[in-house]
Protein backbone atom coordinates (compact mmCIF):
# COMPACT_ATOMS: atom_id res chain seq x y z
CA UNK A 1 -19.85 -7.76 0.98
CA UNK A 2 -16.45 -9.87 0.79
CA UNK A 3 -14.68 -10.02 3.90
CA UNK A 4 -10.80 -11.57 3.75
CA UNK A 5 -9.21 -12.04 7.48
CA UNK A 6 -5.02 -11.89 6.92
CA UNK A 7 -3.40 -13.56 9.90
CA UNK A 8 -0.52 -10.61 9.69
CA UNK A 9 2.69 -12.16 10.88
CA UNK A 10 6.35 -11.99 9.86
CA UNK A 11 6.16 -12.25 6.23
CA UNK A 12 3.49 -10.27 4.94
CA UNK A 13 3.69 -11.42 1.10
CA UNK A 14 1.44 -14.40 1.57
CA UNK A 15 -1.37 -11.86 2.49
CA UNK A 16 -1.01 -9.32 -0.64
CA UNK A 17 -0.92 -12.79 -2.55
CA UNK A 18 -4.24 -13.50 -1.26
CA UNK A 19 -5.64 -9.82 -1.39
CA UNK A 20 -4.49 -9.75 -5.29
CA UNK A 21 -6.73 -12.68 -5.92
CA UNK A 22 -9.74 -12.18 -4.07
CA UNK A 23 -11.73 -9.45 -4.49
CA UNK A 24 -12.61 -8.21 -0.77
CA UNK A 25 -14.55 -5.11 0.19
CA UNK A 26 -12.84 -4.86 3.43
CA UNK A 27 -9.72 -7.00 5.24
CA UNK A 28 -9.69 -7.68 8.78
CA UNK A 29 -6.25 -7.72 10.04
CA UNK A 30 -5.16 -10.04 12.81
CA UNK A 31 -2.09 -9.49 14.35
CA UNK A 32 0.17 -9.61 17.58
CA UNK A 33 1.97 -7.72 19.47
CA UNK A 34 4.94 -8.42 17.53
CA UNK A 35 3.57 -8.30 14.21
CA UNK A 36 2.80 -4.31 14.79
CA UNK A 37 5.36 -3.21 12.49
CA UNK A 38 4.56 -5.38 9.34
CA UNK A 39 0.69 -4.97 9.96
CA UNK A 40 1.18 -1.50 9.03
CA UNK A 41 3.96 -1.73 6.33
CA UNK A 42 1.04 -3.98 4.59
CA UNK A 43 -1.47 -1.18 5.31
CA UNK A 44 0.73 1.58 3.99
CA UNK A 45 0.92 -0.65 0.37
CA UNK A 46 -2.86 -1.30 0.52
CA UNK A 47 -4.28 2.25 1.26
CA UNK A 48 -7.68 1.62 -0.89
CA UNK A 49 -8.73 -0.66 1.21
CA UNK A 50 -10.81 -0.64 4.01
CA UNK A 51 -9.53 -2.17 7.02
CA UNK A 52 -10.42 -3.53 10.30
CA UNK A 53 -8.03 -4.74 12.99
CA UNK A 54 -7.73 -7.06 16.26
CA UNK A 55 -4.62 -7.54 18.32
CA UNK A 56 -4.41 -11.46 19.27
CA UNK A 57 -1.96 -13.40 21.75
CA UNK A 58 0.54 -15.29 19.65
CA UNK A 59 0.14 -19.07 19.39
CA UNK A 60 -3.36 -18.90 21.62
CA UNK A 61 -5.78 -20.70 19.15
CA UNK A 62 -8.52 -20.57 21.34
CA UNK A 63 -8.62 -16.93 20.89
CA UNK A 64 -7.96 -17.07 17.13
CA UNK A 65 -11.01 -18.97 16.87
CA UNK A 66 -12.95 -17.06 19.18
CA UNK A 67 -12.15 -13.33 17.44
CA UNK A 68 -12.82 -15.30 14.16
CA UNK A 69 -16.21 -16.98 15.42
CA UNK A 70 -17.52 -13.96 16.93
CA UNK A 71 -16.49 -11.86 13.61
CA UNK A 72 -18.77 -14.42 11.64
CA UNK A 73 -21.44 -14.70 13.74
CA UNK A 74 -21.97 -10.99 13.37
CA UNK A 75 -21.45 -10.88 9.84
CA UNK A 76 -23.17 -13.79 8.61
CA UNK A 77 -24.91 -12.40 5.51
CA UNK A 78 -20.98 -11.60 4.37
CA UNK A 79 -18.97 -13.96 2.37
CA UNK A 80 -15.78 -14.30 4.54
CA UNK A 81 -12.34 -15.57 3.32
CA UNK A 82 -9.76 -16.66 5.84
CA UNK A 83 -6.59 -16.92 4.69
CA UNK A 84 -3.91 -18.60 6.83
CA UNK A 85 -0.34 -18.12 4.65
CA UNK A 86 -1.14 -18.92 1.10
CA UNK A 87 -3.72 -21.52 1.86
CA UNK A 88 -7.38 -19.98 0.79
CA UNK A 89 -10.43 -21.65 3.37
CA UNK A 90 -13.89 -20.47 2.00
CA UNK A 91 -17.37 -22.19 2.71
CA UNK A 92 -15.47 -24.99 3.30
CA UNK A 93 -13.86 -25.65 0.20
CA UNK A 94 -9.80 -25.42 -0.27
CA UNK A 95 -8.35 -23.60 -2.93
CA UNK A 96 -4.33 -23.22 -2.94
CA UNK A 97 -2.78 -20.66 -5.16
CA UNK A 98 0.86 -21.55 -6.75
């Protein structure tokens, strides 16, 4: 299973780039407080897919890392994707899209 984690914030176009090109079973959504509104807006134009979701503080990276640590530690058979704007991170190998 393919797992892509969006980092939702106020531009949500970098993420459907990203979900176009990789083909992901499920997305896990990160998002803030303030990003409520455009986490869902990008839900409502990706209803196929199956989504999970986990409300972060903005600009604490120690969490980021943490939610994102933990989420691969418990899915470690997965191949997971993070994508942070249009920059693609996968087993450690960079691939930019443009």
């Amino acid at each position: 299973m393919t797992t892509l984690i969006n980092l939702i914030g106020g531009q949500t176009v970098p993420n459907l780039i990203a979900q176009k090109y990789i083909n992901q079973d499920n997305i896990l959504l990160l998002y803030t407080m303030d990003s409520i509104k455009q986490k869902d807006c990008y839900k409502s134009v990706s209803s196929h897919i199956t989504f999970s979701e986990c409300e972060i503080e903005p600009h604490n990276f120690y969490q980021i890392q943490k939610v994102i640590s933990a989420f691969i530690d418990s899915n470690s058979s997965d191949n997971i994707i993070l994508n942070f704007a249009v920059l693609i991170c996968t087993n450690l190998e960079i691939k930019q899209f443009g």
